[in-house]
C-alpha atoms as a PDB file:
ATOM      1  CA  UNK A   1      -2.693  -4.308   7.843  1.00  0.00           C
ATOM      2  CA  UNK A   2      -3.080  -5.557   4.459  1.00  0.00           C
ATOM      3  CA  UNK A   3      -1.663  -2.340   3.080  1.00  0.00           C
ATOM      4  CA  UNK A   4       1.936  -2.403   5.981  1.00  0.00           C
ATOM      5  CA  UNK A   5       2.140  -6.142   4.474  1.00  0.00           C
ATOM      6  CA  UNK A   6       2.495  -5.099   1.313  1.00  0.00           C
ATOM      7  CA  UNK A   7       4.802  -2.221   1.970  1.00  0.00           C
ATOM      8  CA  UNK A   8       7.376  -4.492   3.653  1.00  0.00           C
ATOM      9  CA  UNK A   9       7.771  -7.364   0.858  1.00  0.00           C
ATOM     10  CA  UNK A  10       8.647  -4.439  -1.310  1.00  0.00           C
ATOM     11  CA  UNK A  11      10.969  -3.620   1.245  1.00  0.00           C
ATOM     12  CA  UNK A  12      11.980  -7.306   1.221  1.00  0.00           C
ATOM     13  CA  UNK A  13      13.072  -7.285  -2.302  1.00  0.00           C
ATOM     14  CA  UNK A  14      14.834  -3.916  -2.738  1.00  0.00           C
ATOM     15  CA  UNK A  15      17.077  -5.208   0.641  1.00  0.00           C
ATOM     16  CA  UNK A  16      17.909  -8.290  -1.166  1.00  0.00           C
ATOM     17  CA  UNK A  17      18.661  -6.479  -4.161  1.00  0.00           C
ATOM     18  CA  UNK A  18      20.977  -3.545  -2.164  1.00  0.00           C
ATOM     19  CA  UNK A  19      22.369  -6.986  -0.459  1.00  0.00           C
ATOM     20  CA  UNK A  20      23.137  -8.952  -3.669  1.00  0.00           C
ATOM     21  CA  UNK A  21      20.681 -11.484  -2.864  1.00  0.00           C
ATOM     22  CA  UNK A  22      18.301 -11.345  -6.099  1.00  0.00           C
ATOM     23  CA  UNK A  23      18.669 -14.091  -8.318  1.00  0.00           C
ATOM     24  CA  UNK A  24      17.907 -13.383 -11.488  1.00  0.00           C
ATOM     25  CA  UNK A  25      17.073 -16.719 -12.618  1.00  0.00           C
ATOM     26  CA  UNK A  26      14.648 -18.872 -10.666  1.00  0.00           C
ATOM     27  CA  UNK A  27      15.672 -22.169  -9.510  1.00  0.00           C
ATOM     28  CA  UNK A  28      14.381 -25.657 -10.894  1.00  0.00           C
ATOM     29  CA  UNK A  29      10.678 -26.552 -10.006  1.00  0.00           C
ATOM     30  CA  UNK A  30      12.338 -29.383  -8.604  1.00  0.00           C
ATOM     31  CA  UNK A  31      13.659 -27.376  -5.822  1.00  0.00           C
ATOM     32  CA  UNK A  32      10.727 -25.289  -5.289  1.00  0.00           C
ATOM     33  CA  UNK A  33       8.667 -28.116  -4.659  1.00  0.00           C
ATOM     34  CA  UNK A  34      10.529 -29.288  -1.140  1.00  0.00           C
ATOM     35  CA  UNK A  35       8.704 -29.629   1.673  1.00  0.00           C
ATOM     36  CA  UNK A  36      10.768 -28.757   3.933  1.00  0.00           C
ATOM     37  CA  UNK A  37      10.666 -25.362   6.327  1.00  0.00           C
ATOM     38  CA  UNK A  38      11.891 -22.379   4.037  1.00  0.00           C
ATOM     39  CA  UNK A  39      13.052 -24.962   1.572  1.00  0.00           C
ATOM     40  CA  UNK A  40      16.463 -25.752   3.200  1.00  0.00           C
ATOM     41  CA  UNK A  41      17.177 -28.615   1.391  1.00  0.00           C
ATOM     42  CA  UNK A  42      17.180 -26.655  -1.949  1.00  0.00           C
ATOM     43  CA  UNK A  43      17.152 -23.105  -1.712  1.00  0.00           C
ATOM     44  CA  UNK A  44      19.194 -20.817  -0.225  1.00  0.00           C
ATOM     45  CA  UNK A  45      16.958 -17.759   2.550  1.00  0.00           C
ATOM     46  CA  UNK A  46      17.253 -15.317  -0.023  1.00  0.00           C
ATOM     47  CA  UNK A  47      15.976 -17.135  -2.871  1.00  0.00           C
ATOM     48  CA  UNK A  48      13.198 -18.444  -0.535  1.00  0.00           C
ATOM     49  CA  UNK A  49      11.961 -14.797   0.196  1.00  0.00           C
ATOM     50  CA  UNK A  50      12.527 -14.339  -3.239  1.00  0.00           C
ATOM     51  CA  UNK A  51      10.576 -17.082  -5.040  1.00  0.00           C
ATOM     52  CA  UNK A  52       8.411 -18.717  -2.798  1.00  0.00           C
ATOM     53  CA  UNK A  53       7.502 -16.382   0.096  1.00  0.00           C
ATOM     54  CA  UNK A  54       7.220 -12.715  -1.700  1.00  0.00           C
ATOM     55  CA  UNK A  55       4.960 -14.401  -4.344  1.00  0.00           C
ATOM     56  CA  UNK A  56       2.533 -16.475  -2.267  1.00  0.00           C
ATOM     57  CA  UNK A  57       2.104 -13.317   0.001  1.00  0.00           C
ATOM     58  CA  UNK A  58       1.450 -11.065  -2.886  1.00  0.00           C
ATOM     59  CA  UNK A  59      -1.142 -13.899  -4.355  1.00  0.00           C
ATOM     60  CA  UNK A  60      -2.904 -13.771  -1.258  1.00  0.00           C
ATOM     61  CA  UNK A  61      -3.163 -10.181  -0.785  1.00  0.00           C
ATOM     62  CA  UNK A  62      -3.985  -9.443  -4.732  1.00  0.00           C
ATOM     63  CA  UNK A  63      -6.542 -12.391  -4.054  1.00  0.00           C
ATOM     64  CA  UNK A  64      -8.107 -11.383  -1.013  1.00  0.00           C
ATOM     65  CA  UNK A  65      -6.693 -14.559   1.255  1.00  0.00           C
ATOM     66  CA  UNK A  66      -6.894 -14.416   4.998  1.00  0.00           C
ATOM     67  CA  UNK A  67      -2.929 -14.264   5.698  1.00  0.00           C
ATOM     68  CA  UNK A  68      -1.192 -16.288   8.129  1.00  0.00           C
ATOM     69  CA  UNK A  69      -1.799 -16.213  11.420  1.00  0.00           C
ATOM     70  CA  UNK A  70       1.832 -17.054  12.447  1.00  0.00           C
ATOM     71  CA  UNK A  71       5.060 -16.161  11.082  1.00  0.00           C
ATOM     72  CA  UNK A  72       8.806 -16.758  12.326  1.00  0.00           C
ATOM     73  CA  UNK A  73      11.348 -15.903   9.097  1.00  0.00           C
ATOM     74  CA  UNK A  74      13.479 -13.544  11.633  1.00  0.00           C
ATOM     75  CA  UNK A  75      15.492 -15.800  13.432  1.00  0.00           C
ATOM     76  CA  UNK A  76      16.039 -17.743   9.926  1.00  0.00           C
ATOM     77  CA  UNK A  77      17.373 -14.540   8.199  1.00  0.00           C
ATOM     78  CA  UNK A  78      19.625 -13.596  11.734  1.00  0.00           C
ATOM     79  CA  UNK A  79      20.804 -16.999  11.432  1.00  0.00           C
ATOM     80  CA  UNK A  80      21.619 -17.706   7.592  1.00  0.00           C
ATOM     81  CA  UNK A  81      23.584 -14.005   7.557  1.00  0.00           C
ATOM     82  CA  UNK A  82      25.307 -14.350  10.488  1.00  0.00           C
ATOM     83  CA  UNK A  83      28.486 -14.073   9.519  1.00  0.00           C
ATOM     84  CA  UNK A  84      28.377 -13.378   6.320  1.00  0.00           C
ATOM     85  CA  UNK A  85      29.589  -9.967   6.264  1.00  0.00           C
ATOM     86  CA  UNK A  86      26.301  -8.687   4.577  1.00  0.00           C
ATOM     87  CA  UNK A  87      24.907  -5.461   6.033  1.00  0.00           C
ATOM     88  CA  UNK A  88      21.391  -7.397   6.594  1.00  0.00           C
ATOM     89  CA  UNK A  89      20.456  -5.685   9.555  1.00  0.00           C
ATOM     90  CA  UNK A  90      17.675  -3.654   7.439  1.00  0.00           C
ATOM     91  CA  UNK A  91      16.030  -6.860   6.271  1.00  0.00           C
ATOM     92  CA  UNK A  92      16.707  -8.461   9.083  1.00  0.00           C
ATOM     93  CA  UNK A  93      14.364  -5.618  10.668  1.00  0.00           C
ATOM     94  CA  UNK A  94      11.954  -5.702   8.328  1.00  0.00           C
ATOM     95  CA  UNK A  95      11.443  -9.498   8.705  1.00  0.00           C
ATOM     96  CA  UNK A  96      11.138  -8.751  12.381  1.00  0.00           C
ATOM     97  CA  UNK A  97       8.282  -6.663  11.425  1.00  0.00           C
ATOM     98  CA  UNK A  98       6.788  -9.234   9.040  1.00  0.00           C
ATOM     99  CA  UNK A  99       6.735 -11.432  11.903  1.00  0.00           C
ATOM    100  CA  UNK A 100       4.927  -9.035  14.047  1.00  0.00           C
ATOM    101  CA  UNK A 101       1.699  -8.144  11.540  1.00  0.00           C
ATOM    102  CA  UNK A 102       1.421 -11.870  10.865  1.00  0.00           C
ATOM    103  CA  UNK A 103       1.758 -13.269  14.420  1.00  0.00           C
END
């Protein structure tokens, strides 16, 4: 499983990258620090997957970690692009999947 984790947050980035969605800076600490679900309060979905959720699940598989045992990003993603006019259907996808392995 470890090894279909990994494959899909490199799917995860090069989506958010075809979609326009890769920051290229990283936000202040200050907003990476919320504790709030997928940092609403500071961060946009994108730059969640892309500085706080890619990098802790990478950490934990280069590390060994057990990986969680629940995971719900899907309906987030459906959500925040709805309506955008972004083709995120891909990512969207492979969230779905991400959700799957982890729950």
């Amino acid at each position: 499983m470890n090894s279909q984790i990994a494959e899909l947050l490199i799917d995860i980035e090069a989506q958010l990258r075809q979609l326009g969605q890769w920051d290229k800076v990283p936000p202040e600490a200050s907003a990476l620090a919320s504790n709030q679900p997928f940092c609403v309060d500071t961060l946009r979905l994108p730059q969640w997957l892309q500085f706080v959720f890619l990098p802790t699940l990478y950490a934990m598989l280069e590390e060994a970690q057990e990986l969680p045992q629940g995971c719900g990003i899907a309906p987030m993603a459906e959500e925040y692009f709805r309506g955008t006019g972004l083709f995120s259907n891909e990512l969207v996808a492979t969230l779905v999947r991400v959700d799957e392995l982890l729950s």
